[in-house]
C-alpha atoms as a PDB file:
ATOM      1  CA  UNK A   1       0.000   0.000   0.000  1.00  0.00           C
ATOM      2  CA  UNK A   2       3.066   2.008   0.619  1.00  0.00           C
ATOM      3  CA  UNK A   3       4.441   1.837  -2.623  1.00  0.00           C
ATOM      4  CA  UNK A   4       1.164   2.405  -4.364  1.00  0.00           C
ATOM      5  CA  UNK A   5       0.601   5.492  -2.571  1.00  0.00           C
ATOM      6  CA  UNK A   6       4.381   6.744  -3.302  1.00  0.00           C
ATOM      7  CA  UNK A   7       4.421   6.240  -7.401  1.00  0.00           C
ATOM      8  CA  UNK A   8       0.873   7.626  -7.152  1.00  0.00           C
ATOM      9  CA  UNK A   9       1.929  10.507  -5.792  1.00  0.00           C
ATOM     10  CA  UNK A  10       4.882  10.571  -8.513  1.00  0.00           C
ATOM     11  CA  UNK A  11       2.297  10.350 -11.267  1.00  0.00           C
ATOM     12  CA  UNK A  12       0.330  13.331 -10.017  1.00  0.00           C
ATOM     13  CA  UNK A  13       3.061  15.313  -9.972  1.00  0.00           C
ATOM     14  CA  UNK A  14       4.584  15.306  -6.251  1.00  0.00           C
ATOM     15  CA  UNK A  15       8.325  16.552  -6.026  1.00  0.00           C
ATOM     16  CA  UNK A  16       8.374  16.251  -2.840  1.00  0.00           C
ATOM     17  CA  UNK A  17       8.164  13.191  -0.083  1.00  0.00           C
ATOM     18  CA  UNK A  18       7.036  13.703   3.555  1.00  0.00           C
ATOM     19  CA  UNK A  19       7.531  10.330   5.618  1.00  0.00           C
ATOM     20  CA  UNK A  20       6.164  11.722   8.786  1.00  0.00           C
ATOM     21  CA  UNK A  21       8.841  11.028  11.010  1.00  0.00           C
ATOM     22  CA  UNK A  22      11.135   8.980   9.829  1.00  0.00           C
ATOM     23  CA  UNK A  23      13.339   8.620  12.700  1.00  0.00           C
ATOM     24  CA  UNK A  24      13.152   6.562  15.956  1.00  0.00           C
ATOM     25  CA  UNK A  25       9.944   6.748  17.702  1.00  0.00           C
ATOM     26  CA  UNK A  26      11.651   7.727  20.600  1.00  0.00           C
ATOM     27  CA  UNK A  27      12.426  10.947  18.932  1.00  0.00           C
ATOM     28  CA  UNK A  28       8.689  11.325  16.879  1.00  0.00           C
ATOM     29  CA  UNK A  29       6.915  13.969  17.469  1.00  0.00           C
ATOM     30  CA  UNK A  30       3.676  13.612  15.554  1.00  0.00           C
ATOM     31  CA  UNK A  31       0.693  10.484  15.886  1.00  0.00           C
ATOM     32  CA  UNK A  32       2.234   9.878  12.331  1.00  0.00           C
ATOM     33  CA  UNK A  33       5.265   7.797  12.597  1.00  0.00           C
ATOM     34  CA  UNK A  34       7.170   4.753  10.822  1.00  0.00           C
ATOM     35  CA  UNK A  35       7.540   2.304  14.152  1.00  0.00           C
ATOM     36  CA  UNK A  36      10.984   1.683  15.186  1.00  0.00           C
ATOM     37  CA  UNK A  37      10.423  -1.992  14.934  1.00  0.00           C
ATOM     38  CA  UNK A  38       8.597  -2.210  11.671  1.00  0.00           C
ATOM     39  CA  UNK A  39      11.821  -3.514   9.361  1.00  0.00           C
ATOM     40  CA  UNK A  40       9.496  -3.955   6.605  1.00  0.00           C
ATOM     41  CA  UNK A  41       8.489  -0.003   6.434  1.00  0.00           C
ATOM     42  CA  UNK A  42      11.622   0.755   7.084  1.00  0.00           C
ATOM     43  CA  UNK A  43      12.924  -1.526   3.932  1.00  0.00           C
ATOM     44  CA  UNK A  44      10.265   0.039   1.812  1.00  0.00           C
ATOM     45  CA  UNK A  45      11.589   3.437   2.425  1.00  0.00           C
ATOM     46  CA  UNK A  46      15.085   3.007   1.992  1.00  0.00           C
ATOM     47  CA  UNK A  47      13.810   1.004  -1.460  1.00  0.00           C
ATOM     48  CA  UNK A  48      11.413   3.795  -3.506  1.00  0.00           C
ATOM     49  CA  UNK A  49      14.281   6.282  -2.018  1.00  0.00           C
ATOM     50  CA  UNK A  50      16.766   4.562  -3.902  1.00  0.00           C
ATOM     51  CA  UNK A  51      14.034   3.815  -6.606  1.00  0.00           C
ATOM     52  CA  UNK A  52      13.377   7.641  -7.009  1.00  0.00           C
ATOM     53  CA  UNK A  53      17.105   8.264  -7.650  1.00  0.00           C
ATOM     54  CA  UNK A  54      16.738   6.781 -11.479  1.00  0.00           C
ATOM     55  CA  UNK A  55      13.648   9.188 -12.342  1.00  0.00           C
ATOM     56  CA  UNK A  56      14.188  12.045  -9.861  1.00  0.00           C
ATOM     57  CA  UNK A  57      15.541  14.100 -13.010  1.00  0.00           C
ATOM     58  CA  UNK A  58      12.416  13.534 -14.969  1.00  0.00           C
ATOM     59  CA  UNK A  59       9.903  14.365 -12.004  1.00  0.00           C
ATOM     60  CA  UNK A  60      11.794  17.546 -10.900  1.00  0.00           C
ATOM     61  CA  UNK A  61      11.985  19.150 -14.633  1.00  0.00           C
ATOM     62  CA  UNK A  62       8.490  17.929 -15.626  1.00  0.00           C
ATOM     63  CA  UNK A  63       5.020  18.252 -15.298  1.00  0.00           C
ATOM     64  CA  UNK A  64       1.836  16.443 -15.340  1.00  0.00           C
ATOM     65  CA  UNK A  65      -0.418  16.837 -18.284  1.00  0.00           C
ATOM     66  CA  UNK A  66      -2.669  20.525 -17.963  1.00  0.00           C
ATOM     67  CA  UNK A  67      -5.851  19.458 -16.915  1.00  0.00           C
ATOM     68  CA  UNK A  68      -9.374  20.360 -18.921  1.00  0.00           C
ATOM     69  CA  UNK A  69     -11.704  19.304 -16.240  1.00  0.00           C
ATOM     70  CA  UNK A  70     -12.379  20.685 -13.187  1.00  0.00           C
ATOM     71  CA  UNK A  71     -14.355  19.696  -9.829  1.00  0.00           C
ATOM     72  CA  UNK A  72     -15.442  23.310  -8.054  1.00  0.00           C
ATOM     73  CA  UNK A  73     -15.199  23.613  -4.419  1.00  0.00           C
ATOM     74  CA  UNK A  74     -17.588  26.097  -2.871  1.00  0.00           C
ATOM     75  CA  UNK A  75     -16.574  28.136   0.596  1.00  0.00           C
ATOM     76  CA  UNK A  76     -20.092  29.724   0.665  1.00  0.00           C
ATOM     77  CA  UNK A  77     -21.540  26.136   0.500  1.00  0.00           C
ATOM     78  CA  UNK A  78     -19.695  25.254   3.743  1.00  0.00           C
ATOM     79  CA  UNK A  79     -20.223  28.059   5.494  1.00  0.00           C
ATOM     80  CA  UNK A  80     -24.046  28.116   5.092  1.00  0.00           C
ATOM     81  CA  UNK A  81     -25.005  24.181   5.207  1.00  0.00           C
ATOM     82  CA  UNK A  82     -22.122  23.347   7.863  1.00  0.00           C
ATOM     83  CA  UNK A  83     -22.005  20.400   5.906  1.00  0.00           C
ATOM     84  CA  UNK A  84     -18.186  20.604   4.923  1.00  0.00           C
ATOM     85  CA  UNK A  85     -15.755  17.645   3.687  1.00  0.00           C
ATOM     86  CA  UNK A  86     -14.820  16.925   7.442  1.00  0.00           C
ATOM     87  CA  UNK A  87     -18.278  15.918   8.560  1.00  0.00           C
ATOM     88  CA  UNK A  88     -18.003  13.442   5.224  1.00  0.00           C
ATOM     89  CA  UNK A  89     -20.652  15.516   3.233  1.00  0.00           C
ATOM     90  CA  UNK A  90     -22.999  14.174   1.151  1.00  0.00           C
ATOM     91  CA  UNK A  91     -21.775  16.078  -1.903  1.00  0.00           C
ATOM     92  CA  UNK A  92     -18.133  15.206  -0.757  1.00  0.00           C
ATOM     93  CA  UNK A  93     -19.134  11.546  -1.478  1.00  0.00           C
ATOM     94  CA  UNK A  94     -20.315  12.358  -5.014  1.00  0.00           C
ATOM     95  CA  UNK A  95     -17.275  14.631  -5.512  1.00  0.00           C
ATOM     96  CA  UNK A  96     -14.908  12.256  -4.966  1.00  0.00           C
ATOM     97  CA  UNK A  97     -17.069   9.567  -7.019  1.00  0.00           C
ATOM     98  CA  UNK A  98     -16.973  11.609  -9.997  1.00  0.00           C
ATOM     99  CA  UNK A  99     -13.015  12.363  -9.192  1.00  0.00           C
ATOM    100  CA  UNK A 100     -12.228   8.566  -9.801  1.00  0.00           C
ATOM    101  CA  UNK A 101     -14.500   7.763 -12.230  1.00  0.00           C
ATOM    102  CA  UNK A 102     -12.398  10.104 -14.596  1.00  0.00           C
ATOM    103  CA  UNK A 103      -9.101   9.465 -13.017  1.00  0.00           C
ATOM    104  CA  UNK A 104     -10.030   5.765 -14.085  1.00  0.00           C
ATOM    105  CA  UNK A 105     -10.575   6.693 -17.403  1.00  0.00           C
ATOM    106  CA  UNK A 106      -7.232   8.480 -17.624  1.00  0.00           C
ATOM    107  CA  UNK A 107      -8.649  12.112 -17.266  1.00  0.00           C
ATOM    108  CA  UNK A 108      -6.703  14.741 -15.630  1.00  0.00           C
ATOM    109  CA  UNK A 109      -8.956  16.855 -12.989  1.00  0.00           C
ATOM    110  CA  UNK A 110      -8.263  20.064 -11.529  1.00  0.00           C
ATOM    111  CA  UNK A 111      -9.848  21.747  -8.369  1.00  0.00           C
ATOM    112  CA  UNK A 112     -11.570  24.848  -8.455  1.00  0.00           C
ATOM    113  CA  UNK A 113     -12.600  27.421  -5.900  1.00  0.00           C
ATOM    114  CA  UNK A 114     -15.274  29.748  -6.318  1.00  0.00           C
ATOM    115  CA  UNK A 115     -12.319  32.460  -6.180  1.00  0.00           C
ATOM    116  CA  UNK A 116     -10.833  30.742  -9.025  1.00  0.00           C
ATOM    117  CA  UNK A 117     -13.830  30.610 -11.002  1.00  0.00           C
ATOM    118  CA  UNK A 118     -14.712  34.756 -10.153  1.00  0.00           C
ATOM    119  CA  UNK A 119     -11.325  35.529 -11.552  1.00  0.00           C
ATOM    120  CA  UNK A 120     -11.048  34.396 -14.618  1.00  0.00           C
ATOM    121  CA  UNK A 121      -8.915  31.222 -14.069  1.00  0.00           C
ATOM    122  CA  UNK A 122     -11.502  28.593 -15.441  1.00  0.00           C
ATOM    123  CA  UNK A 123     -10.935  30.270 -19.150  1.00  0.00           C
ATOM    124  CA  UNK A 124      -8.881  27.079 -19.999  1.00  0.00           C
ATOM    125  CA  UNK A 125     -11.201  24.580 -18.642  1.00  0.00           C
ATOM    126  CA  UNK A 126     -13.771  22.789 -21.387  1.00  0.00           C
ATOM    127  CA  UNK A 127     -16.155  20.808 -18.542  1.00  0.00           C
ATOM    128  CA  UNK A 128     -16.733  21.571 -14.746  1.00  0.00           C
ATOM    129  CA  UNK A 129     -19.023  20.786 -11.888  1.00  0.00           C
ATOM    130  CA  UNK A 130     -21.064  21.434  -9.493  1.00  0.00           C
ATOM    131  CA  UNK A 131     -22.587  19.793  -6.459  1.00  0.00           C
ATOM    132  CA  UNK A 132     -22.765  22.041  -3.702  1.00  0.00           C
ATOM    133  CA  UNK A 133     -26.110  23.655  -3.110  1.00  0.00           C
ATOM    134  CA  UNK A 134     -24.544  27.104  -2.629  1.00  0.00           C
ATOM    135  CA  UNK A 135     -22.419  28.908  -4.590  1.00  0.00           C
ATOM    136  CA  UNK A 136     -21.620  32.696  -4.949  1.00  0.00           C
ATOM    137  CA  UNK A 137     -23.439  34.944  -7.245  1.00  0.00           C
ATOM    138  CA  UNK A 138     -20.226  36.037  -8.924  1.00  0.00           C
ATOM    139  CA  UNK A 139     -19.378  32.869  -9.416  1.00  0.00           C
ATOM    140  CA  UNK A 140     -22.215  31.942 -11.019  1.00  0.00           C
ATOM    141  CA  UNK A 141     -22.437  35.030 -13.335  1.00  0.00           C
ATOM    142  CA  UNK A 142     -18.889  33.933 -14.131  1.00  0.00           C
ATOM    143  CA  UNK A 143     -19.894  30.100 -14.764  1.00  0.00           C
ATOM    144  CA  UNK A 144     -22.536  31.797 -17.322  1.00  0.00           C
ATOM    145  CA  UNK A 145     -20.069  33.866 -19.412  1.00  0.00           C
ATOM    146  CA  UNK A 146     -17.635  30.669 -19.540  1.00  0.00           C
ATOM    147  CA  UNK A 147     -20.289  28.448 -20.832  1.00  0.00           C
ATOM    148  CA  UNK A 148     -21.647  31.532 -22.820  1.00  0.00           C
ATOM    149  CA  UNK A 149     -17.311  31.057 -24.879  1.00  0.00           C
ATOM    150  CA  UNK A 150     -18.212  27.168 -24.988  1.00  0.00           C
ATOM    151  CA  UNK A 151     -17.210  25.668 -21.780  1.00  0.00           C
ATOM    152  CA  UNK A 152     -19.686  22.709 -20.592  1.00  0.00           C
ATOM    153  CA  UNK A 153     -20.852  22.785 -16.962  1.00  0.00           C
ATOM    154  CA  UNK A 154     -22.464  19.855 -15.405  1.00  0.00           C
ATOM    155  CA  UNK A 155     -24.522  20.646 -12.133  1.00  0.00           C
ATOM    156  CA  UNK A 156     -25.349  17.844  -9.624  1.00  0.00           C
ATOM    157  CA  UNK A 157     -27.755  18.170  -6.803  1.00  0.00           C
ATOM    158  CA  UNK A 158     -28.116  21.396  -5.004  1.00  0.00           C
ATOM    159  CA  UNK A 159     -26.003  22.557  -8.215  1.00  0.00           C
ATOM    160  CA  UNK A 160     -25.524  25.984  -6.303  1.00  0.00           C
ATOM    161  CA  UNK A 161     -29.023  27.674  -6.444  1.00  0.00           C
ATOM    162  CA  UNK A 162     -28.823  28.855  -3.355  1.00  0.00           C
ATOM    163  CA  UNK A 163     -26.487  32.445  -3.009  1.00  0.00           C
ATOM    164  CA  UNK A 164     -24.259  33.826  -0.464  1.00  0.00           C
ATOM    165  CA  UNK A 165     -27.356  35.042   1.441  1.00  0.00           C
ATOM    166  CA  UNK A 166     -29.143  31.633   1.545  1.00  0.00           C
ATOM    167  CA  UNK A 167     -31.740  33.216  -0.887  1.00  0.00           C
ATOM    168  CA  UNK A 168     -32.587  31.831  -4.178  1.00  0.00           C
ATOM    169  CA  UNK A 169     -29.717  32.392  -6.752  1.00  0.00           C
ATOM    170  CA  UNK A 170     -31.805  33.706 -10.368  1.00  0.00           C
ATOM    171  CA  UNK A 171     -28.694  33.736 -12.077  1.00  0.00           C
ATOM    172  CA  UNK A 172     -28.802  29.909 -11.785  1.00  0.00           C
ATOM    173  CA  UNK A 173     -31.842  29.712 -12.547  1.00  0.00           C
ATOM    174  CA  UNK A 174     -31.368  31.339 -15.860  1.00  0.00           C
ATOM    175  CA  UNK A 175     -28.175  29.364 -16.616  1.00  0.00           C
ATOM    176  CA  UNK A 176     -29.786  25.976 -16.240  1.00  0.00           C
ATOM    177  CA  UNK A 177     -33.270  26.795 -17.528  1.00  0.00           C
ATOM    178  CA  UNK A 178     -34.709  25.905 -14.416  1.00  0.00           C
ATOM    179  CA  UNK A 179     -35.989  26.551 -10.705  1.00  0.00           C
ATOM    180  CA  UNK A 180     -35.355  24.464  -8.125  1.00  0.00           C
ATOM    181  CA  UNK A 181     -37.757  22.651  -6.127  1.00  0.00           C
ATOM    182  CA  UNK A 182     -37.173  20.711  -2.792  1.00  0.00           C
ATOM    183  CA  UNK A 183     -34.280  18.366  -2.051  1.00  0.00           C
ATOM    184  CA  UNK A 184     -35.113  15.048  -1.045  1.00  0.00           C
ATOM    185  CA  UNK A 185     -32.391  13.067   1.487  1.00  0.00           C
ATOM    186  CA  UNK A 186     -32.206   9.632   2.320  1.00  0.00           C
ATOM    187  CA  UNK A 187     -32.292   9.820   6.339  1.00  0.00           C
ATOM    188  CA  UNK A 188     -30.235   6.801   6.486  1.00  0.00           C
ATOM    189  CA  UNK A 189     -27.313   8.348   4.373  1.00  0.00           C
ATOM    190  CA  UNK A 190     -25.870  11.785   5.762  1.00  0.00           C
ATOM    191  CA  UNK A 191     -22.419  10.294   6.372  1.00  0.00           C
ATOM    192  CA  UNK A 192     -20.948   8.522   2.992  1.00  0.00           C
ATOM    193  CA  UNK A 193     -18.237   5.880   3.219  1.00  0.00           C
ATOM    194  CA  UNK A 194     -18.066   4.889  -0.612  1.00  0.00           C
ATOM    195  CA  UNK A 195     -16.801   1.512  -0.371  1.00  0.00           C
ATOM    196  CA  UNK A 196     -19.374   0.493   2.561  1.00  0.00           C
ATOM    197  CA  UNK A 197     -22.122   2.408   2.005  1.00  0.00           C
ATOM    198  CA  UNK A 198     -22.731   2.644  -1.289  1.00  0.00           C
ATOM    199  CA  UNK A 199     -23.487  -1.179  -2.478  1.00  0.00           C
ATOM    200  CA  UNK A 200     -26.388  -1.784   0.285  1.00  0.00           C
ATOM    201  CA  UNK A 201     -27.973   1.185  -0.097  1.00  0.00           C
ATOM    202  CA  UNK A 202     -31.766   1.552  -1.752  1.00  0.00           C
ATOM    203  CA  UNK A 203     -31.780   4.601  -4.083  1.00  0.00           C
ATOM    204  CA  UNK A 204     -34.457   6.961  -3.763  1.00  0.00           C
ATOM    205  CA  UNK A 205     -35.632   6.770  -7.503  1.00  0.00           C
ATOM    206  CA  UNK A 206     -34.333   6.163 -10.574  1.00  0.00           C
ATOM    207  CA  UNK A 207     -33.519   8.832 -13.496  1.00  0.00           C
ATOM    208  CA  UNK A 208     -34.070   7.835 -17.244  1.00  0.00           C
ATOM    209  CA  UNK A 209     -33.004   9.199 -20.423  1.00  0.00           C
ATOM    210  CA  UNK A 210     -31.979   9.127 -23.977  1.00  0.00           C
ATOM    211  CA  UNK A 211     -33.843   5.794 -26.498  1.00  0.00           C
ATOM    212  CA  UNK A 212     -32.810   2.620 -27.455  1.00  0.00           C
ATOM    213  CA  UNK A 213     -29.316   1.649 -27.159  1.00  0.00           C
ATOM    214  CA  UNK A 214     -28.153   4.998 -26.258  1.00  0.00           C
ATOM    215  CA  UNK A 215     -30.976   4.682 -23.314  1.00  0.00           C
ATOM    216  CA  UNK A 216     -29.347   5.200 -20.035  1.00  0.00           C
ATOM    217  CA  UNK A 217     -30.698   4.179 -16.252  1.00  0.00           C
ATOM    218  CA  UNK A 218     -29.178   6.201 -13.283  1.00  0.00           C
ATOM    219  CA  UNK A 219     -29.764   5.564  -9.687  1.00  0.00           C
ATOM    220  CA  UNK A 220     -30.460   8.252  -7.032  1.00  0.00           C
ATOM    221  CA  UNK A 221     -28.572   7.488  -4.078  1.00  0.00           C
ATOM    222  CA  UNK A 222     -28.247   9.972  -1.259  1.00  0.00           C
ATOM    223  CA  UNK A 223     -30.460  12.589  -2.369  1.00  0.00           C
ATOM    224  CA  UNK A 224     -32.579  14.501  -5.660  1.00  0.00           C
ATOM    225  CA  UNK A 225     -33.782  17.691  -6.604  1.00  0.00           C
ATOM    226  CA  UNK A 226     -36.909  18.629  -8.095  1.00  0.00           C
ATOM    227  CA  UNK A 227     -36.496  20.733 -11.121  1.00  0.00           C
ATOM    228  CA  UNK A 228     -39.393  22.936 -12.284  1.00  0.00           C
ATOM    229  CA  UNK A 229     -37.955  23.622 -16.430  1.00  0.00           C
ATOM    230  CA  UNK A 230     -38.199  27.607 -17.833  1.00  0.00           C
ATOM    231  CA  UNK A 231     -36.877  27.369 -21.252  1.00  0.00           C
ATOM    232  CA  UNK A 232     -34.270  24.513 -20.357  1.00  0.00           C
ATOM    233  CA  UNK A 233     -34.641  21.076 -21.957  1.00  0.00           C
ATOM    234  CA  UNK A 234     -36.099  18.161 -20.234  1.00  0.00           C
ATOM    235  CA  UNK A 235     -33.669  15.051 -21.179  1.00  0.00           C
ATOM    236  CA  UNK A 236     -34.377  12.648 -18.661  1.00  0.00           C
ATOM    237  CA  UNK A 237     -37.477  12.309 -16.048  1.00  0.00           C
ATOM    238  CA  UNK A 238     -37.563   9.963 -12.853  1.00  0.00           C
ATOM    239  CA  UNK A 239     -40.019   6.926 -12.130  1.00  0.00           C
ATOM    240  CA  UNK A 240     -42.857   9.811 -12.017  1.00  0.00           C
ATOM    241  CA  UNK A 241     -42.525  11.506 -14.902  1.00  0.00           C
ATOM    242  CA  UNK A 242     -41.151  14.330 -13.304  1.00  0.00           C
ATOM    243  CA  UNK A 243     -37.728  15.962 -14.484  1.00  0.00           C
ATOM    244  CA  UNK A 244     -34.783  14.631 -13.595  1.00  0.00           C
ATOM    245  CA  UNK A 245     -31.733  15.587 -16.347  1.00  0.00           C
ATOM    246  CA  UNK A 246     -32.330  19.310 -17.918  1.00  0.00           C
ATOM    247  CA  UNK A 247     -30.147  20.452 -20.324  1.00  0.00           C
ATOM    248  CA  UNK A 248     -29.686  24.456 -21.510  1.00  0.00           C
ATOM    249  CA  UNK A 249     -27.600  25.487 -24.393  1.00  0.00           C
ATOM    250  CA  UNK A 250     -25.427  29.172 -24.428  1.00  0.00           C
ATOM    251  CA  UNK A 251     -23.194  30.874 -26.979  1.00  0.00           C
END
């Protein structure tokens, strides 16, 4: 697991290699420490140290492929919900989900703060989203003009509708053609632990969209939105009929 985690680090670009405390534990200082009589860790250090010492060249004077994706982070979000990634947040869960799905399929991701977004920095981004339930105006108005020069923005639930002042955000309502309506939790699943959690659980509905073999079946888990569609495009509905998937075109 060691290794794994060191060359993984590598490949995303680390230059540098903190071994909490590699020293006798008489002398650590931390909770994080390599045990004094664990030969094996201690083996495995001296061995990707030495191991490092072929590539270091490479990893010092290079750099990982730019990425075109990015996952946005909202501040406002935690401050108003109190939901943030320590309390293991629903939309943390999905975050991360969607962060390994494309890491899986070999797709660089970036992370992006709202500050980020406000000035400017997302111009080289093609896809991003959202799934925090608040977001700042500003950085809405921003998401609008970046999908407005042909980026693609993918909102989850929540999806930032909600402003800095807890009050409904209109500017996301005009940029997905739609208002929001009530969120719907599963009581049972506040907390998310992916690997536990996830396979037992009963979704809440199911989403459906597209015809054919190009028809595609997506389980709620956790929690959905209602959508109420202004001029945005209904693509998918859930087991009622309602709207599940809206889609809005810009620029």
């Amino acid at each position: 697991d060691f290794r794994l985690s060191f060359y993984t680090c590598i490949a995303h670009g680390a230059t540098k290699i903190n071994y909490f405390c590699a020293s006798p534990l008489a002398t650590g200082s931390t909770e994080n420490y390599i045990s004094t009589e664990g030969l094996d860790m201690w083996r495995a250090v001296h061995a990707v140290s030495h191991e490092a010492g072929i590539f270091e060249d490479y990893v010092l004077d290079g750099r990982v492929r730019p990425a075109k994706v990015g996952l946005l982070l909202s501040s406002v979000d935690e401050l108003l919900t109190g939901d943030t990634n320590f309390k293991g947040g629903v939309h943390n869960a999905e975050r991360k989900a969607i962060y390994y799905a494309l890491r899986h399929a070999n797709v660089p991701v970036d992370f992006l703060t709202e500050d980020d977004v406000i000035d400017g920095l997302a111009k080289d981004y093609g896809l991003i989203y959202v799934t925090q339930q608040c977001l700042h105006s500003k950085a809405i108005k921003a998401l609008t003009d970046w999908t407005q020069a042909g980026g693609t923005l993918v909102a989850l639930c929540g999806g930032g509708f909600t402003n800095e002042f807890n009050a409904a955000n209109r500017d996301a309502e005009a940029l997905y053609g739609a208002k929001s309506g009530d969120i719907h939790r599963d009581p049972k699943l506040t907390q998310i632990l992916a690997k536990q959690d996830l396979p037992p659980s009963i979704p809440l509905d199911t989403a459906k969209w597209g015809e054919g073999e190009r028809a595609v079946a997506a389980e709620a888990i956790a929690w959905k939105q209602e959508l109420a569609p202004t001029d945005g495009k209904v693509l998918g509905t859930f087991s009622d009929g309602k709207p599940a998937v809206v889609e809005k075109r810009h620029g």
